[in-house]
Each structure stands twice: as C-alpha cells, then as structure tokens.
C-alpha atoms as a PDB file:
ATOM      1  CA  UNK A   1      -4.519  24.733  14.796  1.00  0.00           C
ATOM      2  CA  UNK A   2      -4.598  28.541  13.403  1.00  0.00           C
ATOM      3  CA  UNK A   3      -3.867  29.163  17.374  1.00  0.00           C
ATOM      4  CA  UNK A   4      -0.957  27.141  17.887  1.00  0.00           C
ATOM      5  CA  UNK A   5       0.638  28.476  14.655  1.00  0.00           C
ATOM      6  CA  UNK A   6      -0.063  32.185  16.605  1.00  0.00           C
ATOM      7  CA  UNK A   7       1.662  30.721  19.334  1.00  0.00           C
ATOM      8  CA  UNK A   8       4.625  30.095  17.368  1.00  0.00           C
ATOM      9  CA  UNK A   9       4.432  33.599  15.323  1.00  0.00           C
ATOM     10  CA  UNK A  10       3.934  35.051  18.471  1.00  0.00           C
ATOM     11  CA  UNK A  11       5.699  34.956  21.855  1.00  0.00           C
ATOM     12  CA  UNK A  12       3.480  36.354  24.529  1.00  0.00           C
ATOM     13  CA  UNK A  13       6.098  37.443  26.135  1.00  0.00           C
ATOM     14  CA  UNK A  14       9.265  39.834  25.158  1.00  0.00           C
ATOM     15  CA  UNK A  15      12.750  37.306  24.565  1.00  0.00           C
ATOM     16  CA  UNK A  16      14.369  37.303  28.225  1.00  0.00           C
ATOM     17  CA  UNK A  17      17.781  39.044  28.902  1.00  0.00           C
ATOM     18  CA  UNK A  18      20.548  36.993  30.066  1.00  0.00           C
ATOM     19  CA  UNK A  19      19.691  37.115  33.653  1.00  0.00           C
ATOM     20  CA  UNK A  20      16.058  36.440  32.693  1.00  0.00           C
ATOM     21  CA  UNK A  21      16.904  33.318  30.806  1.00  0.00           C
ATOM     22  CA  UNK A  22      18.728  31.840  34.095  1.00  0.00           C
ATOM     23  CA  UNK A  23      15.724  32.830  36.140  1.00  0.00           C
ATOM     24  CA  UNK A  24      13.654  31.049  33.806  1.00  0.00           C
ATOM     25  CA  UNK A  25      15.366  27.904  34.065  1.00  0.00           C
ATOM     26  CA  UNK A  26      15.526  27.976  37.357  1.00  0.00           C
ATOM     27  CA  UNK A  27      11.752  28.148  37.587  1.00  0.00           C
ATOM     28  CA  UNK A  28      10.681  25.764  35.464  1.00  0.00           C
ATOM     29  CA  UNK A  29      13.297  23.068  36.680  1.00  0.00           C
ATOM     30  CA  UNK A  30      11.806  23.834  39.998  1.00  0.00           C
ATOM     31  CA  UNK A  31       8.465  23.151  38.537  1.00  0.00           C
ATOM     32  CA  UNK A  32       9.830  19.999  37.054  1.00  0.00           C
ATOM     33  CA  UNK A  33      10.667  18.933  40.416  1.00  0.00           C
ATOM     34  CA  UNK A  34       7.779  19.745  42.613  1.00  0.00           C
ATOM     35  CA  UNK A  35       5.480  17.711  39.767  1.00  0.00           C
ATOM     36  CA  UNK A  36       8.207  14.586  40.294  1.00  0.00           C
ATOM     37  CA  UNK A  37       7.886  15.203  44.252  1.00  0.00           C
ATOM     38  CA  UNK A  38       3.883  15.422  44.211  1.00  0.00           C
ATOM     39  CA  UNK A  39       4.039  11.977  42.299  1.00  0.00           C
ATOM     40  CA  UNK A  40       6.283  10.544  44.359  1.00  0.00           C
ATOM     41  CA  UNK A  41       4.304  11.756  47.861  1.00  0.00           C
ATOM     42  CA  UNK A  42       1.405  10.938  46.267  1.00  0.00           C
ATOM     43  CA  UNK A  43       1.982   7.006  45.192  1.00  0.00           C
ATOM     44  CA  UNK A  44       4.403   6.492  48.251  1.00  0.00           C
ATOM     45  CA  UNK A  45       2.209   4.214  49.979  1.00  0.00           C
ATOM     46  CA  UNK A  46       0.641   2.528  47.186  1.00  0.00           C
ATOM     47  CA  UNK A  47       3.563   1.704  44.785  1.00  0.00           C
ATOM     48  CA  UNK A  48       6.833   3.298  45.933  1.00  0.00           C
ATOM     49  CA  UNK A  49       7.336   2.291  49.043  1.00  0.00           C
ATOM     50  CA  UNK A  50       4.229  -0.011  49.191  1.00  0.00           C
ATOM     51  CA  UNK A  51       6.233  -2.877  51.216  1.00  0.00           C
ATOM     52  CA  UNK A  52       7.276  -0.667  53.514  1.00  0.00           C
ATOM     53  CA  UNK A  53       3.354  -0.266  54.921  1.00  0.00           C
ATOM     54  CA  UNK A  54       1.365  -3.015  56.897  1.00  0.00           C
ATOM     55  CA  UNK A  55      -0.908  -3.319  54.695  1.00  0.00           C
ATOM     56  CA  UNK A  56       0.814  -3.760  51.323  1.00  0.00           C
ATOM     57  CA  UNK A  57      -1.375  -2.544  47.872  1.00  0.00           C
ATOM     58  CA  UNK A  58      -1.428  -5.125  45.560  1.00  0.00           C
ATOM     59  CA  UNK A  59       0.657  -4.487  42.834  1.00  0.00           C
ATOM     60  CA  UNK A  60       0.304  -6.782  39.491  1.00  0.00           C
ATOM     61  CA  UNK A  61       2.752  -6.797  36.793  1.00  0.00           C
ATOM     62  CA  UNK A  62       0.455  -4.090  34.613  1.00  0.00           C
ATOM     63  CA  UNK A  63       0.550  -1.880  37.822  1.00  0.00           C
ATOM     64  CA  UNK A  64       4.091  -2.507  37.624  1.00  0.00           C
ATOM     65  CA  UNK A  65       4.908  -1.634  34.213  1.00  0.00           C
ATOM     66  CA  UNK A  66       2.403   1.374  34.817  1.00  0.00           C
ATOM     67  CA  UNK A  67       4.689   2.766  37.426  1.00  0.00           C
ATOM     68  CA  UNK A  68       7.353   2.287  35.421  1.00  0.00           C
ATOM     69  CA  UNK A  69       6.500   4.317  32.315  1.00  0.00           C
ATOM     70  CA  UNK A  70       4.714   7.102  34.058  1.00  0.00           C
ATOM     71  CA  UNK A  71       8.055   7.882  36.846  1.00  0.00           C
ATOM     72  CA  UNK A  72      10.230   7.667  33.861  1.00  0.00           C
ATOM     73  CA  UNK A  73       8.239  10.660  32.396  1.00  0.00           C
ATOM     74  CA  UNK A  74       8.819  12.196  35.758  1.00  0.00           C
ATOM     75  CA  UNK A  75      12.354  11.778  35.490  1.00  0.00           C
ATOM     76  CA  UNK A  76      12.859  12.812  31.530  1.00  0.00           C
ATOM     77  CA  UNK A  77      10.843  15.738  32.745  1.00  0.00           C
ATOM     78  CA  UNK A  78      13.741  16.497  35.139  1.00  0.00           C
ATOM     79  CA  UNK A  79      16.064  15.498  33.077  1.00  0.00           C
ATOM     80  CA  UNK A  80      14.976  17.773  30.319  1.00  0.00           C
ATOM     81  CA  UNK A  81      15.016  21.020  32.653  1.00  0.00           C
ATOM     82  CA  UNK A  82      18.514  20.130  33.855  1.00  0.00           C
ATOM     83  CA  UNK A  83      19.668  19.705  29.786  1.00  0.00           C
ATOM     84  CA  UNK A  84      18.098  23.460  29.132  1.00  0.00           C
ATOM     85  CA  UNK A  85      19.733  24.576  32.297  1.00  0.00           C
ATOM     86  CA  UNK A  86      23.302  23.537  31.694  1.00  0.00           C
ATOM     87  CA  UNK A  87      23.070  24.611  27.831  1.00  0.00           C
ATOM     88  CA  UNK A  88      23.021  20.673  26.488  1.00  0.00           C
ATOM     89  CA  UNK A  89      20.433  21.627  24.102  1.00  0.00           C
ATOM     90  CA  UNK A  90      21.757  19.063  21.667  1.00  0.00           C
ATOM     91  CA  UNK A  91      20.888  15.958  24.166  1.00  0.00           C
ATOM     92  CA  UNK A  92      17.688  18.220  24.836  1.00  0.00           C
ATOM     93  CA  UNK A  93      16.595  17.682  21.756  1.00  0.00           C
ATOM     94  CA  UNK A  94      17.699  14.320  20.861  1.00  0.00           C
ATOM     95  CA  UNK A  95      16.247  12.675  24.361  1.00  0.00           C
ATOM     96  CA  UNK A  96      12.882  14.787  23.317  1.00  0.00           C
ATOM     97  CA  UNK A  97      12.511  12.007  20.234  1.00  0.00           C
ATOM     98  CA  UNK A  98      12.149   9.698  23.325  1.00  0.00           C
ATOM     99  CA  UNK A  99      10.068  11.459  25.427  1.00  0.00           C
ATOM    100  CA  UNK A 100       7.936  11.552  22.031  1.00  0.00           C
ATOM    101  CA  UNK A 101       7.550   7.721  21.688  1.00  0.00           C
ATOM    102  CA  UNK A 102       6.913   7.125  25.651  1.00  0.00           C
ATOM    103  CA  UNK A 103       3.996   9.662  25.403  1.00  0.00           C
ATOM    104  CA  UNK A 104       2.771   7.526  22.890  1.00  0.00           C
ATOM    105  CA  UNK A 105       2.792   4.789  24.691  1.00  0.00           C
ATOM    106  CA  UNK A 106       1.557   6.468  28.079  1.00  0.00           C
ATOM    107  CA  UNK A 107      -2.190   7.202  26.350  1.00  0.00           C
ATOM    108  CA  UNK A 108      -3.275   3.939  25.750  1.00  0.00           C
ATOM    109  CA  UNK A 109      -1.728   2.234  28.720  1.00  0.00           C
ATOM    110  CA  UNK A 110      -3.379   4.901  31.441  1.00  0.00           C
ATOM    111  CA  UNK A 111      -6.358   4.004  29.433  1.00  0.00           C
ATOM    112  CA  UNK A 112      -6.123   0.587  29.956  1.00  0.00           C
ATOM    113  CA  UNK A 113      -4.997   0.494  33.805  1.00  0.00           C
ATOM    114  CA  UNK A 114      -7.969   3.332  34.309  1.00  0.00           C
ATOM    115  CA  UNK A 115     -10.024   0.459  32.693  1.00  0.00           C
ATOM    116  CA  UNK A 116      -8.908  -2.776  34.099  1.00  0.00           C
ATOM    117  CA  UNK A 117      -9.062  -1.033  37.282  1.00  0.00           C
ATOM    118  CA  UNK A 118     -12.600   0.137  37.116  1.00  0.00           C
ATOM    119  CA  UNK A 119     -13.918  -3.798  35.602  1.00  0.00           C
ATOM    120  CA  UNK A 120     -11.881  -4.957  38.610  1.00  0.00           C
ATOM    121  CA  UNK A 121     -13.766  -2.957  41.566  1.00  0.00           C
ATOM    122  CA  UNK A 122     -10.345  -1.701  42.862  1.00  0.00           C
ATOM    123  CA  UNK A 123     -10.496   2.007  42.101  1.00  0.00           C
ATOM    124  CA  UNK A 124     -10.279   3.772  45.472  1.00  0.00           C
ATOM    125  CA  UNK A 125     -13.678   5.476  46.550  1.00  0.00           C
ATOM    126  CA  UNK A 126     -13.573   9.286  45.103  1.00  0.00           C
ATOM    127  CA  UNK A 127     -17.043  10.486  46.586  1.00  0.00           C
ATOM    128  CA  UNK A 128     -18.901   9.497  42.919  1.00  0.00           C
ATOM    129  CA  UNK A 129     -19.972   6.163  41.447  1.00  0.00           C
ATOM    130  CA  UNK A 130     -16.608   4.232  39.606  1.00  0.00           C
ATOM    131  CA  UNK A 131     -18.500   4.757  36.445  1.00  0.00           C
ATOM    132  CA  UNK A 132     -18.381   8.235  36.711  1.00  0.00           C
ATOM    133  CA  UNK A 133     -14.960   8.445  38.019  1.00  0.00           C
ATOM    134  CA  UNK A 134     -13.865   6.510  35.314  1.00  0.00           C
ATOM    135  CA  UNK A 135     -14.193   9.577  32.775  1.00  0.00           C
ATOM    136  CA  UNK A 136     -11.574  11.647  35.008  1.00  0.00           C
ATOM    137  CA  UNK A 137      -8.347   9.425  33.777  1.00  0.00           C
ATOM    138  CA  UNK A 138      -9.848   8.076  30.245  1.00  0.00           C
ATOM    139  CA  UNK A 139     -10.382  12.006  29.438  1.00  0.00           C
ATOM    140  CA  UNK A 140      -7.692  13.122  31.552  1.00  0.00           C
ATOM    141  CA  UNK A 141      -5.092  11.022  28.963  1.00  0.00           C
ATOM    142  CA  UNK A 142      -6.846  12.557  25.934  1.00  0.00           C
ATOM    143  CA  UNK A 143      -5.964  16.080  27.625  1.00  0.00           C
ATOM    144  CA  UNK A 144      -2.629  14.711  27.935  1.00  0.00           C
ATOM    145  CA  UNK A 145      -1.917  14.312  24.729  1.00  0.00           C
ATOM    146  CA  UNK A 146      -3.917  17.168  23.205  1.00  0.00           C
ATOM    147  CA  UNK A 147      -1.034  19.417  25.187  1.00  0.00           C
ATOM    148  CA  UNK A 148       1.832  16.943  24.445  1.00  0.00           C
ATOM    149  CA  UNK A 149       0.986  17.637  20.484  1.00  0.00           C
ATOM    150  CA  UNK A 150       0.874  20.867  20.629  1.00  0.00           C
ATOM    151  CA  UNK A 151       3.989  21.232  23.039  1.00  0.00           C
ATOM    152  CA  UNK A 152       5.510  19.025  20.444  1.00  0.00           C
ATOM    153  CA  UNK A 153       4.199  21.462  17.642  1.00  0.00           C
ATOM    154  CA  UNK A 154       5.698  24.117  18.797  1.00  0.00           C
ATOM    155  CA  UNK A 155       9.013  22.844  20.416  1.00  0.00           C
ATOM    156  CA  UNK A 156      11.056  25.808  18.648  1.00  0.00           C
ATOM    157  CA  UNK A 157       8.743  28.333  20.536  1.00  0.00           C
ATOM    158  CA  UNK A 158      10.806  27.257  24.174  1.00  0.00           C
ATOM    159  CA  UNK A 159       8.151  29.873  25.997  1.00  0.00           C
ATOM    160  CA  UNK A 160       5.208  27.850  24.814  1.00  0.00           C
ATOM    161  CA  UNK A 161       6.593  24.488  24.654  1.00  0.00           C
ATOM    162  CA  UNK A 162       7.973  24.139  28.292  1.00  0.00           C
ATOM    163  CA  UNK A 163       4.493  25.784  29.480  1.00  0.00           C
ATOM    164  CA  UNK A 164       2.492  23.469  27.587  1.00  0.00           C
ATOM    165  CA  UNK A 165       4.796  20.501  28.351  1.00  0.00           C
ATOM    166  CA  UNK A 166       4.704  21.440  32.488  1.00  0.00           C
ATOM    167  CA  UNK A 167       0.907  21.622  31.918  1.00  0.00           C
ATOM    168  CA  UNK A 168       0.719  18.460  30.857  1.00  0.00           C
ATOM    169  CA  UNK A 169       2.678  16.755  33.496  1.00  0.00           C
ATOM    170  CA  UNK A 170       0.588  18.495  35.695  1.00  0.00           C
ATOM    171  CA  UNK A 171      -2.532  16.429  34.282  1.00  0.00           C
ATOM    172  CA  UNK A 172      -0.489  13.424  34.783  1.00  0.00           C
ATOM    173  CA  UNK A 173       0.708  14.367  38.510  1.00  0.00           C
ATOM    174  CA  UNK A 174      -2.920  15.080  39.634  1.00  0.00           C
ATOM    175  CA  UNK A 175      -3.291  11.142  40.422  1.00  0.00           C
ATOM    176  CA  UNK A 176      -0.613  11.899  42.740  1.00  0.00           C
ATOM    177  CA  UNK A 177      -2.363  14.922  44.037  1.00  0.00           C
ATOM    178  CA  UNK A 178      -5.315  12.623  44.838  1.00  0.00           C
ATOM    179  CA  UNK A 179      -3.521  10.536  46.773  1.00  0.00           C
ATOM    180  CA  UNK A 180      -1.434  12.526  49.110  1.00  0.00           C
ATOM    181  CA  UNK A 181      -2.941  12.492  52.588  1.00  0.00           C
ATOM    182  CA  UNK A 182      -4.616  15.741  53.420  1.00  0.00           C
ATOM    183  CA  UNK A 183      -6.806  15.427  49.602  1.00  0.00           C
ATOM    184  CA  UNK A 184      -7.395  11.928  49.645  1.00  0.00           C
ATOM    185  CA  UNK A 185     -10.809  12.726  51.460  1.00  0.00           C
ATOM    186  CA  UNK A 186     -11.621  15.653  49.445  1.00  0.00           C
ATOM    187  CA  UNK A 187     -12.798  13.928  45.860  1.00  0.00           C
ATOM    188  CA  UNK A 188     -12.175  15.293  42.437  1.00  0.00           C
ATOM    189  CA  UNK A 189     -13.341  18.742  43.370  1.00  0.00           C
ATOM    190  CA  UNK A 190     -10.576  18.994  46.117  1.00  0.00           C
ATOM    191  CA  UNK A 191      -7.844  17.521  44.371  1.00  0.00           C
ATOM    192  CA  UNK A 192      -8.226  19.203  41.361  1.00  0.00           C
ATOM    193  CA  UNK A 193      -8.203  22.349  43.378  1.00  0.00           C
ATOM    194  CA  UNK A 194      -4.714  21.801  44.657  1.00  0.00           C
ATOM    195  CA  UNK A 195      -3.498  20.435  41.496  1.00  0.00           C
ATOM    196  CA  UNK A 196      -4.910  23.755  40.016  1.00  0.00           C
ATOM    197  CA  UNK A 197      -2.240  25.390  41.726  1.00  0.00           C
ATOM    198  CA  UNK A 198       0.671  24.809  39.678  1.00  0.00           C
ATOM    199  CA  UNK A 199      -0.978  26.627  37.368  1.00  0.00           C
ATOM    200  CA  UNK A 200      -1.656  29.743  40.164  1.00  0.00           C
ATOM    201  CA  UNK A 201       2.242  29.574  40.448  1.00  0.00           C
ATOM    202  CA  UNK A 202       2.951  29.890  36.519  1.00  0.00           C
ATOM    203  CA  UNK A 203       0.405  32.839  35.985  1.00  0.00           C
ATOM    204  CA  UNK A 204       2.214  34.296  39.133  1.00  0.00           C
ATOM    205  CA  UNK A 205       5.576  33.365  37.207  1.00  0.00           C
ATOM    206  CA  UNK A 206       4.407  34.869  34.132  1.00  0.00           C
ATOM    207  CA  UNK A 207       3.218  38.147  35.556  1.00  0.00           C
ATOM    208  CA  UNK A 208       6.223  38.841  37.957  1.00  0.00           C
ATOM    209  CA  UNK A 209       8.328  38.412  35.079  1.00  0.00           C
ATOM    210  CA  UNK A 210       7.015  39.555  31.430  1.00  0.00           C
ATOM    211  CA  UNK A 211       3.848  41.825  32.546  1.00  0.00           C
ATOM    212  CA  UNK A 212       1.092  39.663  31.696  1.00  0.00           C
ATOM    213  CA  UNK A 213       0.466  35.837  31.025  1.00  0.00           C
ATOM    214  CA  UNK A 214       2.197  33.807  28.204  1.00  0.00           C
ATOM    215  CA  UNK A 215       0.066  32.428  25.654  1.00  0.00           C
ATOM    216  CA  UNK A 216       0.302  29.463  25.970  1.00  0.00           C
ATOM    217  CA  UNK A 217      -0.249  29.651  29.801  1.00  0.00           C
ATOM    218  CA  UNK A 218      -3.997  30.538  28.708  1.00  0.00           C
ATOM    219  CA  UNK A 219      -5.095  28.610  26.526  1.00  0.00           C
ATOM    220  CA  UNK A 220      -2.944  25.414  27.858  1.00  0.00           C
ATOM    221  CA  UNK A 221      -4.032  26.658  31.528  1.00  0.00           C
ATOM    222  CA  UNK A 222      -7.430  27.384  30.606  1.00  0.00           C
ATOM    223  CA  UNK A 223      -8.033  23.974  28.289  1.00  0.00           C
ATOM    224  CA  UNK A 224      -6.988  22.033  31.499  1.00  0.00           C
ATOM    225  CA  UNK A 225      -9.477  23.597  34.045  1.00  0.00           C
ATOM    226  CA  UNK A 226     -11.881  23.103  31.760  1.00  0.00           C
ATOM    227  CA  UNK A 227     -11.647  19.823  30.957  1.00  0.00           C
ATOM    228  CA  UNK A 228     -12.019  19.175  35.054  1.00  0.00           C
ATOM    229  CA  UNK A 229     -15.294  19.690  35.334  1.00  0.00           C
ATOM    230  CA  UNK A 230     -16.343  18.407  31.911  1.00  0.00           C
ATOM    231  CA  UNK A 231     -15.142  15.267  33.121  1.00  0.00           C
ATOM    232  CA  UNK A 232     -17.929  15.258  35.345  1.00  0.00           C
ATOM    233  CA  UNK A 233     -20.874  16.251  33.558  1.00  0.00           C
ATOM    234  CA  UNK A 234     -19.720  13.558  30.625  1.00  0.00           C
ATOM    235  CA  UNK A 235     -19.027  10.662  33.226  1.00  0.00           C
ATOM    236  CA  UNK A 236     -22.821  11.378  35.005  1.00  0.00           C
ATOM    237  CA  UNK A 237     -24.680  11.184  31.188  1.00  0.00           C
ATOM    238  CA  UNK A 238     -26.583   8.134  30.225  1.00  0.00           C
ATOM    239  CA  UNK A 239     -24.274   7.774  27.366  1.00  0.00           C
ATOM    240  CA  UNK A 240     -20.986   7.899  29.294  1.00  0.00           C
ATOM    241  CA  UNK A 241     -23.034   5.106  31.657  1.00  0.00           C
ATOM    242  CA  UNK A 242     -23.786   2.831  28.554  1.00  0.00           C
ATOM    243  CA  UNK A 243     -20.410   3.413  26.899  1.00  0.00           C
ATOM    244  CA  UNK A 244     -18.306   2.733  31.134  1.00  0.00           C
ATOM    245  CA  UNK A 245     -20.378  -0.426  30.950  1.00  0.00           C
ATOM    246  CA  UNK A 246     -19.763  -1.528  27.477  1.00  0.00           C
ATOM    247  CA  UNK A 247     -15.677  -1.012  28.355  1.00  0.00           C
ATOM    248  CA  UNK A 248     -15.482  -2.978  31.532  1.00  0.00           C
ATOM    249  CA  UNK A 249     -17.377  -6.074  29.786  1.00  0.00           C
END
C-alpha cells in the first residue's frame, strides 16, 4: 500500500499541456476500444454470434448472464473514455460507483463459470491438463481485482488510474485473446504473448509522450506478466491438484 500512496504523491509523468491532454484521450479511448474489439473477435463464434455458426456452442443461462456482465464492462469501459473525452467528468464519476459494484460482482462469478466449467469437462483444450488450466482464470480474477482496487484507490491520480484500469481490462480481454483464430492453437504461452501487447503499446505510449514509463505502467504492467507464468507453476503443484479437485466435487 506505501506504493500506491507514491503513486498518488507522485505522477510519473509531468501534467500534460492542453494538446497533450487531447492526445491522451484519444489514446486511451482507442485502447478502450481495441480491448472491446479483441472481446468481441474473440467470443464471436462462441457467444456473440454463436447461432450464426453450424455448429452452435452451447450456451446455458450462467453462460448467459456471464456474457452479459463481462460485455457490459466492455462497454462502461468505452463509455468511460468517451465521458473523459467530451469533459462529462461529473457522469464519469458518478457511472464509476457502478462500474465499482459490477467489478464486484465480476470476481466471484468468473470464478464460478471458470469452475462449473472445469467440473463439467467443457473447457476447450489449452495444451495443459484442465486442472492446471483452471489456475489461469481463478488467479487471473484475483489479478483483476488486485488492479481494480488500486485503480479505484487512486481514481484522483487520472495517469495511474486509467493505466491501472486499461490493465485490468486487459486481464479480462485475454479470454478473448485465446480465442481469436490465429492463437487458439498456441496455448497460454501464445496468447498471453499477444495479450502482452497492449501493454508493448502503453510503454510505447508512455515513452513517446512523457520520456519514460508512468508508474503505474510498471508496477501494474509488471504485476500482470508476472502473474502469467505464476499461474502455471501454481496450477502444476500437488497442492493446486488437491485443492482443483476438492472445487469441482
């Protein structure tokens, strides 16, 4: 916590001139975007446009209210980036208390589809046993909302909040990543490679425009890479093994 509090104290980066600002909204509605694109390329066959294909996923009503929730944080994330951009920062703020509550209820209901679909034997085959894989969204929401509190934390620091907020869409939008068709072959390794690059293009953000990279880009950027291939080791120990199983029933 004494870092996020030198977050706040401490922009990374100099205040932006006018021109700067608009350049910054720009970019990170633009990010905002590409995440809500990725998700919907990602789940077009399987939930978006699943009756479309001839061979139609199954979708039950949990799957349903999954998709739901987890576009409409794809959309408040838009949303949100449009507010900042046309100076509502009033409705900014008050649709944030929203976007509080549905993050709430995101982390226990990716938990429990991640579950439910691992007990059911329908989680698509990632290259590693579904015991294993099973860490990658159970931790993956924890990382979620690790950033989301801290975003939240510091929501009067804009730099660091709408890093630390993109970052953790970007955990969210790497199931969408995983799906798209030229990564769907290429297992966690792969697909957290491309997701990775989001982050490439806000260190390349950061650098073009303030010298060096935010803060927050860092420690958010470097937390989330991290916690990749953590998920891994955890989700091959005997523990993880004996806790999957105790989970699924």
């Amino acid at each position: 916590m004494q870092q996020a509090t030198t977050l706040e104290a401490t922009p990374a980066i100099p205040r932006p001139t006018n021109v700067g600002v608009q350049q910054e909204r720009r970019f990170f509605g633009a990010m905002a975007v590409a995440l809500a694109l990725t998700v919907l390329a990602g789940f077009s066959r399987t939930y978006y446009f699943n009756d479309l294909v001839s061979k139609p996923f199954t979708l039950t009503p949990l799957l349903h209210w999954h998709g739901a929730v987890f576009s409409a944080w794809m959309l408040l994330l838009v949303a949100q980036t449009t507010l900042i951009a046309t100076h509502r920062v009033n409705m900014h703020m008050r649709l944030g208390i929203a976007g509080a509550a549905l993050a709430v209820l995101m982390v226990p209901l990716g938990m429990f589809v991640a579950i439910s679909r691992t007990e059911s034997g329908a989680v698509a085959d990632q290259g590693v046993p579904p015991l294993v894989f099973l860490a990658v969204p159970l931790i993956g929401m924890l990382v979620f909302a690790g950033l989301i509190g801290v975003a939240l934390y510091l929501r009067r620091n804009s730099g660091a909040h709408k890093r630390l907020m993109m970052l953790a869409t970007l955990e969210l939008a790497t199931a969408g990543v995983s799906r798209l068709p030229f990564v769907e072959d290429w297992g966690p390794v792969g697909f957290f490679g491309v997701a990775d690059l989001f982050i490439v293009a806000l260190v390349i953000y950061d650098i073009a425009t303030g010298k060096r990279v935010h803060t927050a880009t860092i420690w958010g950027g470097l937390f989330l890479i991290a916690s990749q291939p953590l998920r891994l080791v955890i989700g091959g120990s005997d523990a993880w093994i004996a806790f999957a199983t105790w989970l699924i029933g």
